[in-house]
N, C-alpha and C. Protein backbone atom coordinates (compact mmCIF):
# COMPACT_ATOMS: atom_id res chain seq x y z
N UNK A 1 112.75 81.36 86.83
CA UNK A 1 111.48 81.78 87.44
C UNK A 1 110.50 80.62 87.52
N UNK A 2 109.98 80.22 86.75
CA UNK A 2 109.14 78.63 86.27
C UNK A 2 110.11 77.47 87.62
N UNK A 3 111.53 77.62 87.43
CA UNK A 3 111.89 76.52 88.52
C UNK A 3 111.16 77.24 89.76
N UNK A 4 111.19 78.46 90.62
CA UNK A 4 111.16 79.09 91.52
C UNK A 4 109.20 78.99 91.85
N UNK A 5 109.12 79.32 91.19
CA UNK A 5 107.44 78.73 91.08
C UNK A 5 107.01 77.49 91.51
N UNK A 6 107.70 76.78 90.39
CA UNK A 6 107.31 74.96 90.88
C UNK A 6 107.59 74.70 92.13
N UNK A 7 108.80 74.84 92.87
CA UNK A 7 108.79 74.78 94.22
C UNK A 7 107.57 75.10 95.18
N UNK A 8 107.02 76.45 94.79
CA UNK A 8 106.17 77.06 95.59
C UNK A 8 105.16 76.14 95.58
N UNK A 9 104.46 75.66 94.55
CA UNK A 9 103.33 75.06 94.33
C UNK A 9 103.14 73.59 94.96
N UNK A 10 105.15 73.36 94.83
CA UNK A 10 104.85 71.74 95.41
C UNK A 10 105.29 71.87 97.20
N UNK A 11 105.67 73.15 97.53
CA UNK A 11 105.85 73.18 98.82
C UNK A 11 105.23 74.26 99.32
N UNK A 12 103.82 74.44 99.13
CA UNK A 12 102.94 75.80 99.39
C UNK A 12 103.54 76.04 100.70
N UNK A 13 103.73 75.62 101.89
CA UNK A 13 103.76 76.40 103.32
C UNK A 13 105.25 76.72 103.51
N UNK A 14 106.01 76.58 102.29
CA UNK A 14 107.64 76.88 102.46
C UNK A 14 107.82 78.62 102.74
N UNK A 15 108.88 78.77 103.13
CA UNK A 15 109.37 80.49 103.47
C UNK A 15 109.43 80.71 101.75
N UNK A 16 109.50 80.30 100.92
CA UNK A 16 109.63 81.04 99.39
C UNK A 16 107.85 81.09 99.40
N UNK A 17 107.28 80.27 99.25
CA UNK A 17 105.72 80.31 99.52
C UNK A 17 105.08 81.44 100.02
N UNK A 18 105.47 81.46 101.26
CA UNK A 18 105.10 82.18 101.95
C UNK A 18 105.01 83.61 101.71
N UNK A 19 106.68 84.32 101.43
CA UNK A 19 107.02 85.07 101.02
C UNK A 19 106.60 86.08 99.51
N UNK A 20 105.94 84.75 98.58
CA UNK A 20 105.31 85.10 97.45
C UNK A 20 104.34 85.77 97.63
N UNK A 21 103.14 84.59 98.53
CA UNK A 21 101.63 85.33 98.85
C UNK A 21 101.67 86.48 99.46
N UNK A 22 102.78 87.23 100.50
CA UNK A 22 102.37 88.01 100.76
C UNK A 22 102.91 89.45 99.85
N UNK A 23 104.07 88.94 99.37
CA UNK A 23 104.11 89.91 98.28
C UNK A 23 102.62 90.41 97.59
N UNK A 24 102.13 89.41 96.93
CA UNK A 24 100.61 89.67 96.22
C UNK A 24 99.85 90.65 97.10
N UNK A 25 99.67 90.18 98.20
CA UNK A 25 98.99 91.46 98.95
C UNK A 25 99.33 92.35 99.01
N UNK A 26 100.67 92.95 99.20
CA UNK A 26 101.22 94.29 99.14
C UNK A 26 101.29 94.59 97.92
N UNK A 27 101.58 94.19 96.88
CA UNK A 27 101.45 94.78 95.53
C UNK A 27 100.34 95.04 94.89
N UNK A 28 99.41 94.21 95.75
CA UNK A 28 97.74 94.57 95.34
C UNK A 28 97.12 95.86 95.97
N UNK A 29 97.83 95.81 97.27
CA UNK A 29 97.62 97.22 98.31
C UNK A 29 98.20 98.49 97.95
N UNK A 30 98.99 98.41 97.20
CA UNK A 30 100.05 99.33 97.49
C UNK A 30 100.91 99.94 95.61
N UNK A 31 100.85 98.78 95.05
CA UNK A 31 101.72 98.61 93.88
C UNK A 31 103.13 98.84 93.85
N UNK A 32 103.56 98.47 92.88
CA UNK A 32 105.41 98.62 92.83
C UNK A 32 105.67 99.32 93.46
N UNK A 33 105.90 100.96 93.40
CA UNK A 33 105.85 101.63 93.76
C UNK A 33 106.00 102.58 95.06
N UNK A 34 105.05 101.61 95.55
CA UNK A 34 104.27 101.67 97.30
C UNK A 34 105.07 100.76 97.90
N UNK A 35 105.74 99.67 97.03
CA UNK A 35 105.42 98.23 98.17
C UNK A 35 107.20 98.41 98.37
N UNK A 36 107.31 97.91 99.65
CA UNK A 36 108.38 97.77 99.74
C UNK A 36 109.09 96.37 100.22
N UNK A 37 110.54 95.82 100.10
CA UNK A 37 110.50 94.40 100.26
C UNK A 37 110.42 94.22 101.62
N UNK A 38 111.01 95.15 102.57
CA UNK A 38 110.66 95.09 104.29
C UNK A 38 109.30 94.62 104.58
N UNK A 39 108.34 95.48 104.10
CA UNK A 39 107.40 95.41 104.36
C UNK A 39 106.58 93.75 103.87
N UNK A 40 107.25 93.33 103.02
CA UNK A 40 106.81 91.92 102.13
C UNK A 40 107.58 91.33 103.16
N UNK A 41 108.83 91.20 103.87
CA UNK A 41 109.07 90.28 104.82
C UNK A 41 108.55 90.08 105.71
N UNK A 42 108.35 91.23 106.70
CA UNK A 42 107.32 91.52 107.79
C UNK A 42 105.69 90.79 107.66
N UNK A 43 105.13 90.77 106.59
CA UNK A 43 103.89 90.20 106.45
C UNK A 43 104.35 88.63 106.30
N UNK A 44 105.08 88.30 105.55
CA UNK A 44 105.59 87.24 105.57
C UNK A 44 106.17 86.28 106.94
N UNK A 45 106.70 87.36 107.91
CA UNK A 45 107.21 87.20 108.83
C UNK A 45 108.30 86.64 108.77
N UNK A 46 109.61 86.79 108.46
CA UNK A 46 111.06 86.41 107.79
C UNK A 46 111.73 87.95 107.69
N UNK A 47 112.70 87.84 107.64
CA UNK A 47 113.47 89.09 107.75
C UNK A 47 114.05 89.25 106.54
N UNK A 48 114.76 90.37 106.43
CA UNK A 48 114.81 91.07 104.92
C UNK A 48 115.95 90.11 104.64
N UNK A 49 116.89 89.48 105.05
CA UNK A 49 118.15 88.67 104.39
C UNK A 49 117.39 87.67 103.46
N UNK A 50 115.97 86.60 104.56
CA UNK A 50 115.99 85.73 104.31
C UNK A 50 114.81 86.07 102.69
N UNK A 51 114.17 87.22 102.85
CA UNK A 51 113.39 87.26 101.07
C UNK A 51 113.89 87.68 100.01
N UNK A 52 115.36 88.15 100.57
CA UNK A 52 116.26 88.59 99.33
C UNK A 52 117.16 87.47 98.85
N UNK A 53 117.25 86.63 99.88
CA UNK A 53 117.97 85.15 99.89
C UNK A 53 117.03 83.94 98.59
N UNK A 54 115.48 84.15 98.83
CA UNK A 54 114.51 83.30 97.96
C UNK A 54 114.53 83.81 96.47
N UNK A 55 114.04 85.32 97.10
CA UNK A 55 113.58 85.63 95.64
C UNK A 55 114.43 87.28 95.05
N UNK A 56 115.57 87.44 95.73
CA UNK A 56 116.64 88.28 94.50
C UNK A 56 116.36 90.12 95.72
N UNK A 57 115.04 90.27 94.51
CA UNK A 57 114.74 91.87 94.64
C UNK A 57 113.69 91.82 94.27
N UNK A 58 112.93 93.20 94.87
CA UNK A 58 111.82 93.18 94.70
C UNK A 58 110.95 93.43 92.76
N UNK A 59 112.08 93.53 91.57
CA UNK A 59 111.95 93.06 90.95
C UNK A 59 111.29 91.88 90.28
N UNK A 60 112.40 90.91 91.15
CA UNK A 60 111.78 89.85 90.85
C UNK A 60 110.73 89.11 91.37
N UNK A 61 110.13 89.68 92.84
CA UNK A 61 109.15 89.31 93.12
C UNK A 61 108.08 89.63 92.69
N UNK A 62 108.25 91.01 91.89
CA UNK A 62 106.81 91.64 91.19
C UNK A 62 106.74 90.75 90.01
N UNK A 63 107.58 90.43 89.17
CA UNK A 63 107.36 89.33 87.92
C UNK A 63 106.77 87.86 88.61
N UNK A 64 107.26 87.25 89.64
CA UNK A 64 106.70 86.31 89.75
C UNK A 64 105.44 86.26 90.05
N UNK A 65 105.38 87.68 90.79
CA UNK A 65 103.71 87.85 91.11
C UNK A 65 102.52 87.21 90.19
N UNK A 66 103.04 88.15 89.23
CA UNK A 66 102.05 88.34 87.78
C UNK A 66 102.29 86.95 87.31
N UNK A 67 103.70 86.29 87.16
CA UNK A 67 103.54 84.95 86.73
C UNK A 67 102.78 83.85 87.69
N UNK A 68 102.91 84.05 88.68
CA UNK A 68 101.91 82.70 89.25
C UNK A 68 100.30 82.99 89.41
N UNK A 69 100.43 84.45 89.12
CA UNK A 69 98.68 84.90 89.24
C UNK A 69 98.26 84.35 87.75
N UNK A 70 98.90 84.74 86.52
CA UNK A 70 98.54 83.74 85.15
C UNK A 70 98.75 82.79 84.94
N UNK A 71 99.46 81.88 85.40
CA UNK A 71 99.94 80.41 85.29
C UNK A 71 98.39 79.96 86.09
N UNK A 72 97.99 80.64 87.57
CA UNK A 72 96.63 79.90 87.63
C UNK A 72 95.63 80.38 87.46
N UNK A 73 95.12 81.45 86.72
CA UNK A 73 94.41 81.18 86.00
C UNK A 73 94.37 80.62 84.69
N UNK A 74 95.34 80.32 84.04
CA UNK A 74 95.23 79.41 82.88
C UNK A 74 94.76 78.38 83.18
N UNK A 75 95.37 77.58 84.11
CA UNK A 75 95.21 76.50 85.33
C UNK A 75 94.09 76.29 85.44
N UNK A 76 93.02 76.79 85.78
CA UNK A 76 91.69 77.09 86.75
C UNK A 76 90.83 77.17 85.13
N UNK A 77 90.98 77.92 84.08
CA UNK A 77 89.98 77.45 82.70
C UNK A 77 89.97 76.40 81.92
N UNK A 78 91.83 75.67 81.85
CA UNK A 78 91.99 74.54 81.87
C UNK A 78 91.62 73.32 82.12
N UNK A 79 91.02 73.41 83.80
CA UNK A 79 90.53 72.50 84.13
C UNK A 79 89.13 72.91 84.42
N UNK A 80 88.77 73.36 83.72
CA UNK A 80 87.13 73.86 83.59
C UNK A 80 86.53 73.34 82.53
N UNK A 81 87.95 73.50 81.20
CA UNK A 81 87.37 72.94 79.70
C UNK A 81 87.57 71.51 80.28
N UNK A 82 88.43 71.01 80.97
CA UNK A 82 88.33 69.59 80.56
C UNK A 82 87.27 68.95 81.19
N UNK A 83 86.64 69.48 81.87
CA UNK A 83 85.04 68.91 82.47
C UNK A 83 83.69 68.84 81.76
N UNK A 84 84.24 70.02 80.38
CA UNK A 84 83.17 69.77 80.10
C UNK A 84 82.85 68.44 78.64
N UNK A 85 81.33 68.38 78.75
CA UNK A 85 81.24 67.40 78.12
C UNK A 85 81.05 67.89 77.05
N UNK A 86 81.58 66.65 75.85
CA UNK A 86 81.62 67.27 74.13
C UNK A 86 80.52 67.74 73.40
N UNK A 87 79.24 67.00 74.12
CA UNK A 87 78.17 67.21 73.25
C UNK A 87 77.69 68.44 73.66
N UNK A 88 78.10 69.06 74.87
CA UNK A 88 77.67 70.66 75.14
C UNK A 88 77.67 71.42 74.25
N UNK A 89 76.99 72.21 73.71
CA UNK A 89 76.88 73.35 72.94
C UNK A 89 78.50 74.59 73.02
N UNK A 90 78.59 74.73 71.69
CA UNK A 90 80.52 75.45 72.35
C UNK A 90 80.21 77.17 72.92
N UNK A 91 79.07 77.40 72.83
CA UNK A 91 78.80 79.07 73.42
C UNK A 91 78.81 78.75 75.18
N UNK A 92 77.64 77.45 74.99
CA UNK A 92 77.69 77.35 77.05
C UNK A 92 78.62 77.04 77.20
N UNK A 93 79.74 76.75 76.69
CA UNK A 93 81.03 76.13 77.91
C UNK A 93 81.43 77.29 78.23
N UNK A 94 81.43 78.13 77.04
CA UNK A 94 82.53 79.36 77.86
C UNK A 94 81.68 80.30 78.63
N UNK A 95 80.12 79.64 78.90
CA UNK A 95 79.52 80.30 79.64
C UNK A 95 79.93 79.77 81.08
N UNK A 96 80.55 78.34 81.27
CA UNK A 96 80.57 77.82 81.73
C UNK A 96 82.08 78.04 82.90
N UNK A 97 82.74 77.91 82.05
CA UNK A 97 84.17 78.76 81.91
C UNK A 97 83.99 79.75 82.53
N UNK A 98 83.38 80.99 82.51
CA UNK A 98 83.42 82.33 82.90
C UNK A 98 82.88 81.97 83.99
N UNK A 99 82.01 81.20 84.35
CA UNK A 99 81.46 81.20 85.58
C UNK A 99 82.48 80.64 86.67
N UNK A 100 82.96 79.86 86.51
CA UNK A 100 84.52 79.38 86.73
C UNK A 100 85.65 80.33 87.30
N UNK A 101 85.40 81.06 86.49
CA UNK A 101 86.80 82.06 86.32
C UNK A 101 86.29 82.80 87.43
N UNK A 102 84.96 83.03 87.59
CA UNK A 102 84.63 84.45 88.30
C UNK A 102 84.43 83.99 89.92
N UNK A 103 84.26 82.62 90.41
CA UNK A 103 84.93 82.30 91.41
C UNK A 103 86.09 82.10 91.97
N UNK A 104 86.84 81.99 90.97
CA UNK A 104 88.21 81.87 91.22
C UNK A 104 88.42 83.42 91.75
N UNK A 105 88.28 84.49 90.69
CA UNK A 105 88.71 85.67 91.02
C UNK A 105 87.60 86.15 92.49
N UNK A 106 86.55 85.65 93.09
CA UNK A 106 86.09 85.72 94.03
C UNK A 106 86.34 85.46 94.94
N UNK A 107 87.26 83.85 95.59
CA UNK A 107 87.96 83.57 96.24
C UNK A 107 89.01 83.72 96.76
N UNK A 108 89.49 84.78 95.45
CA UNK A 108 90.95 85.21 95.77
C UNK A 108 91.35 87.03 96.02
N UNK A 109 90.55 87.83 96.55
CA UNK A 109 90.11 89.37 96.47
C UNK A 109 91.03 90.01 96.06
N UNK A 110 92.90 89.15 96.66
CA UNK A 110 93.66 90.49 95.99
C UNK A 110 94.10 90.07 94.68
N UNK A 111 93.62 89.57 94.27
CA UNK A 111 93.88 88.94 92.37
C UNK A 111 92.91 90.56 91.72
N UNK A 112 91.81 90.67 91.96
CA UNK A 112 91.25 91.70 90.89
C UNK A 112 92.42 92.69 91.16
N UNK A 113 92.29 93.03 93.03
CA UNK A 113 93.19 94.59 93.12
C UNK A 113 94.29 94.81 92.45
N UNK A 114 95.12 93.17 92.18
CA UNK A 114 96.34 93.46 91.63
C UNK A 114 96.48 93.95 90.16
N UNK A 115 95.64 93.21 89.23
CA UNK A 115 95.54 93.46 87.99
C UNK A 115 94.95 94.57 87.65
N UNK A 116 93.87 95.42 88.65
CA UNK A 116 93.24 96.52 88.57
C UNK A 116 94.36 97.70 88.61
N UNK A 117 95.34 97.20 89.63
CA UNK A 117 96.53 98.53 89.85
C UNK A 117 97.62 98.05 88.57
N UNK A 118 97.90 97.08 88.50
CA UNK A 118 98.97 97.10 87.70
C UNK A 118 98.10 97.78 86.05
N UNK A 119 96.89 97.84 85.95
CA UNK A 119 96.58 98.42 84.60
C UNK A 119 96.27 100.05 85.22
N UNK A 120 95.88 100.80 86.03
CA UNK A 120 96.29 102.13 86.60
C UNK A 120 97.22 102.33 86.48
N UNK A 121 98.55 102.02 87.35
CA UNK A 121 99.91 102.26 87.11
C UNK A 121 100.63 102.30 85.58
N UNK A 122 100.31 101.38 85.09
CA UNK A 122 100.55 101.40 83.29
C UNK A 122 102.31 101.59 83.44
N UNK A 123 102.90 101.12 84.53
CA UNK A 123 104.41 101.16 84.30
C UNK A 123 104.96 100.60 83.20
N UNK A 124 105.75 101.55 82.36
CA UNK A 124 106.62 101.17 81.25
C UNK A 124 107.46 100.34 81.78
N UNK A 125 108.47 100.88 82.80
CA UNK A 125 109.39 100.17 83.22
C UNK A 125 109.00 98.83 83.63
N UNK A 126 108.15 97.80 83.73
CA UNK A 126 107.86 96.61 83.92
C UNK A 126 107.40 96.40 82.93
N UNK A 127 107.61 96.40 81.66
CA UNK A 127 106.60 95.98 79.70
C UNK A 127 106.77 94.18 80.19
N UNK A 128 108.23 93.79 80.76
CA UNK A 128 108.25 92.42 80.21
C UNK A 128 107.31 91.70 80.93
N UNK A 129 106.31 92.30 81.77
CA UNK A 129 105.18 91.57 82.38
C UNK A 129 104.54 91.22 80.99
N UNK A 130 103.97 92.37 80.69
CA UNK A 130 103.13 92.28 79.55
C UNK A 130 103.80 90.77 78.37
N UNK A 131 104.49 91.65 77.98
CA UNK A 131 105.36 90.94 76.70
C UNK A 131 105.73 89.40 77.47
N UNK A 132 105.92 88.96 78.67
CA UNK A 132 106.57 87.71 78.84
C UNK A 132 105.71 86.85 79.62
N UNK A 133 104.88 87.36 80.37
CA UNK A 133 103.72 87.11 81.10
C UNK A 133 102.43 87.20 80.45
N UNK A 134 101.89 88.17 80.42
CA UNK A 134 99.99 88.81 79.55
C UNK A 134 100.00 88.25 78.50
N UNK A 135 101.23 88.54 77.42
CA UNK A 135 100.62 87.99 76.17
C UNK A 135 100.73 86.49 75.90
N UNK A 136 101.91 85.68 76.59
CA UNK A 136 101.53 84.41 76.08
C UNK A 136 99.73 83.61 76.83
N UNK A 137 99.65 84.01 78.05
CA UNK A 137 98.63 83.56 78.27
C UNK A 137 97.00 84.12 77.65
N UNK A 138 97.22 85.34 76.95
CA UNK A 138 95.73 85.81 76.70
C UNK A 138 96.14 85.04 75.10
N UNK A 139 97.27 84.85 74.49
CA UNK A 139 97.03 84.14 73.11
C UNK A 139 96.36 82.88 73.63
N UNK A 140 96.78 81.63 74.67
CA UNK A 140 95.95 80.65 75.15
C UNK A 140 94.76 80.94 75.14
N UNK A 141 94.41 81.70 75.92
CA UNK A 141 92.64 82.53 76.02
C UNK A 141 92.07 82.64 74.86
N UNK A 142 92.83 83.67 74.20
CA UNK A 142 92.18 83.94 72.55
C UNK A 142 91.52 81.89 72.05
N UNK A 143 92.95 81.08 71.96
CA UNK A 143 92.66 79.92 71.67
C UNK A 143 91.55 79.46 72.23
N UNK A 144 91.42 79.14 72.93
CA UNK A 144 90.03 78.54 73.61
C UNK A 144 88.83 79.35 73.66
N UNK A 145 88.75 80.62 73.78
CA UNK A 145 87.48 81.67 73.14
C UNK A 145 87.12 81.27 71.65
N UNK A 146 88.38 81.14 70.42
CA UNK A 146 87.87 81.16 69.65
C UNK A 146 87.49 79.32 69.50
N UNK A 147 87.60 78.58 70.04
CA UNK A 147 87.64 76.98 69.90
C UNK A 147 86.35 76.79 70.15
N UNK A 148 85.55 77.73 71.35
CA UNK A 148 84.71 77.46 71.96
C UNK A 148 83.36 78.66 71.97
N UNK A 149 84.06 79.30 71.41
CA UNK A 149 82.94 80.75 71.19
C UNK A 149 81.52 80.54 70.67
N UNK A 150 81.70 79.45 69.61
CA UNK A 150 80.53 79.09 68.96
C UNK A 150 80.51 80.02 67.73
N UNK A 151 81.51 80.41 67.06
CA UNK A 151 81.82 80.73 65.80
C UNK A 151 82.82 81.31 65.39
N UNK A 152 83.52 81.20 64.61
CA UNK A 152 84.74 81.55 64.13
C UNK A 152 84.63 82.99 64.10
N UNK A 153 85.73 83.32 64.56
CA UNK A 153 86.27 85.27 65.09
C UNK A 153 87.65 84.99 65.33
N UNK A 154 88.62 86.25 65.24
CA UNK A 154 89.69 86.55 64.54
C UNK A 154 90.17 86.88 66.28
N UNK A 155 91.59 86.77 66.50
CA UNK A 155 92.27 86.91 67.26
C UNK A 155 91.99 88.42 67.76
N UNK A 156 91.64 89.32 67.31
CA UNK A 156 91.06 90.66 67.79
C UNK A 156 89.26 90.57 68.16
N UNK A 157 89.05 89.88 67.76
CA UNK A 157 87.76 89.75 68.46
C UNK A 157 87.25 88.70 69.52
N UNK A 158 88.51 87.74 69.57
CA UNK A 158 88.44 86.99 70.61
C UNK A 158 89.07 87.74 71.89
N UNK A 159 90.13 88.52 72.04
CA UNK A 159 90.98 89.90 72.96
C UNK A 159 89.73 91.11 73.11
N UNK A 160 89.02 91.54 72.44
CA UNK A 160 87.88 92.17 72.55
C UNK A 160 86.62 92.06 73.45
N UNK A 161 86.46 90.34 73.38
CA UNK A 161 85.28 89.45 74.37
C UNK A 161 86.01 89.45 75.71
N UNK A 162 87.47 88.84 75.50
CA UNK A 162 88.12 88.47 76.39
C UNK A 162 88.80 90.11 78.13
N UNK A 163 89.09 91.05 77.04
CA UNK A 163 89.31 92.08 77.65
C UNK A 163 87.37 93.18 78.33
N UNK A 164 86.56 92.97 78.00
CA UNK A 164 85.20 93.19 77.99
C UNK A 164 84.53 92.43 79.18
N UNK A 165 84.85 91.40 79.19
CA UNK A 165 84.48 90.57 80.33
C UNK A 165 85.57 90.88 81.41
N UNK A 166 86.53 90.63 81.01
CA UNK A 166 87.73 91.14 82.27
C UNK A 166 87.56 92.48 83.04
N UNK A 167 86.64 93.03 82.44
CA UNK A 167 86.59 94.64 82.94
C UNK A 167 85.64 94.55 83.74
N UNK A 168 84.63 93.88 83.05
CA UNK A 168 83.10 93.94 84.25
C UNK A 168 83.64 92.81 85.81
N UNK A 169 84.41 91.66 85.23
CA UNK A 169 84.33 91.03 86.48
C UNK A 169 85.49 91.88 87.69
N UNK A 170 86.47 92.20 87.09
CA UNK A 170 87.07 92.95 87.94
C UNK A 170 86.49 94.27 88.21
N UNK A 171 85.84 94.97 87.95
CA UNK A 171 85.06 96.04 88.59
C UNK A 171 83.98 95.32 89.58
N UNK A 172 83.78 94.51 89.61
CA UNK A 172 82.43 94.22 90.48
C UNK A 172 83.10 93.69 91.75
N UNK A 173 84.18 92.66 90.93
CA UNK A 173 84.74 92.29 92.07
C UNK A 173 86.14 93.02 93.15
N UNK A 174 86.01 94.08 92.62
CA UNK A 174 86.66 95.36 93.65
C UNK A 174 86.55 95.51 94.89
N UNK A 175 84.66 95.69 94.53
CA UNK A 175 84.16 95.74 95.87
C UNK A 175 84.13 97.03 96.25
N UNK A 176 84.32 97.86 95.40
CA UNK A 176 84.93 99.28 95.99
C UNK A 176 83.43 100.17 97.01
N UNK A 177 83.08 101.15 97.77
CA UNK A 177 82.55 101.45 98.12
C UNK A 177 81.23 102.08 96.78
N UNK A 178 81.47 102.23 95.38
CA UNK A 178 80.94 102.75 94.80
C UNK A 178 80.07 102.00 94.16
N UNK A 179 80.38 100.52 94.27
CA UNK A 179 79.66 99.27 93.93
C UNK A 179 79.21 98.68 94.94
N UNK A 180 79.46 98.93 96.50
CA UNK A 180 78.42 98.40 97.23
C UNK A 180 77.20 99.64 97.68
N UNK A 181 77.65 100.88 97.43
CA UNK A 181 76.50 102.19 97.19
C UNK A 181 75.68 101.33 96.32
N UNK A 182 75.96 101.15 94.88
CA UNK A 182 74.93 100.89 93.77
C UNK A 182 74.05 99.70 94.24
N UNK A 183 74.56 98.69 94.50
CA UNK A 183 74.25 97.21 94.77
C UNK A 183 73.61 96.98 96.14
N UNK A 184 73.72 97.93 97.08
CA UNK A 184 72.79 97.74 98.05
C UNK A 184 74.38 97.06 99.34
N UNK A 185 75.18 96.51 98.75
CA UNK A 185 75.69 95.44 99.97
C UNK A 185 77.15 94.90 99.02
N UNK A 186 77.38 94.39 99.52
CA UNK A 186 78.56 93.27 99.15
C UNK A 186 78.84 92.39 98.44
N UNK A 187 80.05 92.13 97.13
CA UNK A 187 79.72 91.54 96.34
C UNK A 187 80.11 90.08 97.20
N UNK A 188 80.98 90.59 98.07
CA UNK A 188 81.43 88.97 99.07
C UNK A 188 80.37 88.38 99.80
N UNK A 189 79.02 89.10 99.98
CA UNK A 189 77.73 88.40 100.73
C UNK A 189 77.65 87.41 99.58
N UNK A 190 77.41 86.07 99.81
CA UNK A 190 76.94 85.03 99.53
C UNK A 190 75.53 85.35 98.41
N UNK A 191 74.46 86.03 98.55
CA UNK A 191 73.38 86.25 97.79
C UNK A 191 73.96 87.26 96.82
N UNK A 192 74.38 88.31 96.82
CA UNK A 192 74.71 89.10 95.77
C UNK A 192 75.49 88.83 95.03
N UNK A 193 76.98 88.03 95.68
CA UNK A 193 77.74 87.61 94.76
C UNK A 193 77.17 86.33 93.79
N UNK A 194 75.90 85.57 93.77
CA UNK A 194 75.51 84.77 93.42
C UNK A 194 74.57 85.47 92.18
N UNK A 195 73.98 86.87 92.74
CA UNK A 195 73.22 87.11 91.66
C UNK A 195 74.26 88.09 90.65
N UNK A 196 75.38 88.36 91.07
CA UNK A 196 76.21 89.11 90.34
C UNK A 196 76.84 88.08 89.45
N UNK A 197 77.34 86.78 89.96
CA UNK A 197 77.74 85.52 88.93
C UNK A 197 77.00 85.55 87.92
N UNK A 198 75.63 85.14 88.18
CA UNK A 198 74.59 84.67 86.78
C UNK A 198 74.21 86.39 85.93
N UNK A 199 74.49 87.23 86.46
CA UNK A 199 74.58 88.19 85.45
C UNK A 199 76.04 87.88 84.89
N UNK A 200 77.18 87.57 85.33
CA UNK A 200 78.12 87.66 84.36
C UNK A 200 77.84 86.41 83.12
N UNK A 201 77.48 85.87 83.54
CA UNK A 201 77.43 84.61 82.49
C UNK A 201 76.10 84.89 81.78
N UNK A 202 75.79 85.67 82.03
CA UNK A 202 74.21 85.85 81.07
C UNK A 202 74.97 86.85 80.01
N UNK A 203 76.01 87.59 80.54
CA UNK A 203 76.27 88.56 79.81
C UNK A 203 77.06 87.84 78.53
N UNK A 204 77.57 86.75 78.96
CA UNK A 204 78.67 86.54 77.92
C UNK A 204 77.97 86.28 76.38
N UNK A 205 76.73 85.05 76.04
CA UNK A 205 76.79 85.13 74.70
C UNK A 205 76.36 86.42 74.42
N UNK A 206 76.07 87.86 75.07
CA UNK A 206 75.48 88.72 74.67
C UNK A 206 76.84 89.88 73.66
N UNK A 207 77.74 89.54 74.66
CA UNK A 207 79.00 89.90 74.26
C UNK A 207 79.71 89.11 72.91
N UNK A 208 79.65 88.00 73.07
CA UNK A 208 79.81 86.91 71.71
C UNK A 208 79.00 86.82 70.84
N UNK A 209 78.07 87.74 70.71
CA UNK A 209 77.35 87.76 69.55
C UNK A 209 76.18 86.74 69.26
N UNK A 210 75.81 85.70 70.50
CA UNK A 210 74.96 84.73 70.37
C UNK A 210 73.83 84.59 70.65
N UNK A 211 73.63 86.26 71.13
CA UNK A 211 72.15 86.22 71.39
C UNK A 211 70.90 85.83 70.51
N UNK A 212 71.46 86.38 69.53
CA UNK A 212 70.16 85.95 68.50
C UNK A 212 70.34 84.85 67.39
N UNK A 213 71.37 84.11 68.15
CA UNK A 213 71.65 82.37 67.21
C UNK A 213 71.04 81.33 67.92
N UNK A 214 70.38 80.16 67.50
CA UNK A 214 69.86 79.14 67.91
C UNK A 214 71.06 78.26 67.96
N UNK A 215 71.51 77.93 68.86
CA UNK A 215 72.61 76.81 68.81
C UNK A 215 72.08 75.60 68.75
């Protein structure tokens, strides 16, 4: 899988490429379930030999899904910490960080839908997402929450911050009709999604416990 990936990344406009991204959309649209691999060729535009030829079954295209959607965001906080500078205070980076993150998941619309359905659906029959995919990367997360939190907290309270924030940014960034009722408009308009950013990052030391510490 990891070989099948690397390809993609170093040959983004390839028919395996291709074939990936649009999987993501249909599994974000639709979920396991819904999606079918015809339908992932057709968007793709390739015929059913040639996506069963790349990537197996639609099995395995739903695992890679989830793996290249966590591989970049690890990717994308990764290179967020390494920008920042040492003498920064360790609460703002991951204010810093989140702000980061929440463009990424802005730029990319069917990233929330997907993770939003795949936690609705709650399919047993796919655990090794979880178990082989979710958990090695939220232990990374945990790592750098607690590196950077601005005080020592326990692997359940770093998954606590970490799952808490994941909820608000993917609800907002839905978009669903029930959040542009509340909000007046769109979180994709340029002004709202800007004032919806600096509420997420205002929110975070509030969530980390740093509101009432002088750093």
């Amino acid at each position: 899988m990891r070989t099948a990936l690397q390809r993609v990344r170093h040959e983004p406009l390839s028919t395996k490429a291709r074939i990936l991204a649009a999987a993501e959309e249909i599994f974000a649209a639709k979920g396991f379930a819904g999606a079918s691999t015809r339908e992932i060729a057709d968007k793709a535009g390739v015929n059913i030999s040639s996506l069963h030829y790349h990537w197996e079954s639609k099995e395995t295209l739903y695992f890679a899904v989830f793996q290249d959607v966590y591989d970049r965001i690890v990717d994308v906080i990764r290179k967020a910490l390494e920008k920042q500078q040492p003498s920064k205070r360790r609460g703002k980076t991951i204010e810093t960080v989140m702000g980061t993150l929440f463009d990424f998941f802005a730029d990319h619309p069917t990233i929330p839908r997907l993770l939003v359905r795949r936690l609705v659906e709650n399919d047993e029959g796919h655990a090794d997402i979880e178990n082989r995919v979710l958990v090695p990367a939220w232990k990374v997360f945990a790592q750098w929450t607690r590196a950077y939190g601005g005080m020592r907290r326990s692997e359940l309270e770093a998954n606590l911050f970490m799952l808490t924030m994941e909820s608000a940014v993917l609800f907002f960034l839905l978009d669903s009709a029930h959040v542009k009722t509340l909000l007046g408009g769109s979180v994709r308009s340029p002004e709202l999604r800007s004032q919806v950013r600096d509420y997420i990052i205002r929110l975070v030391p509030t969530v980390l416990g740093l509101r009432e510490r002088k750093e």
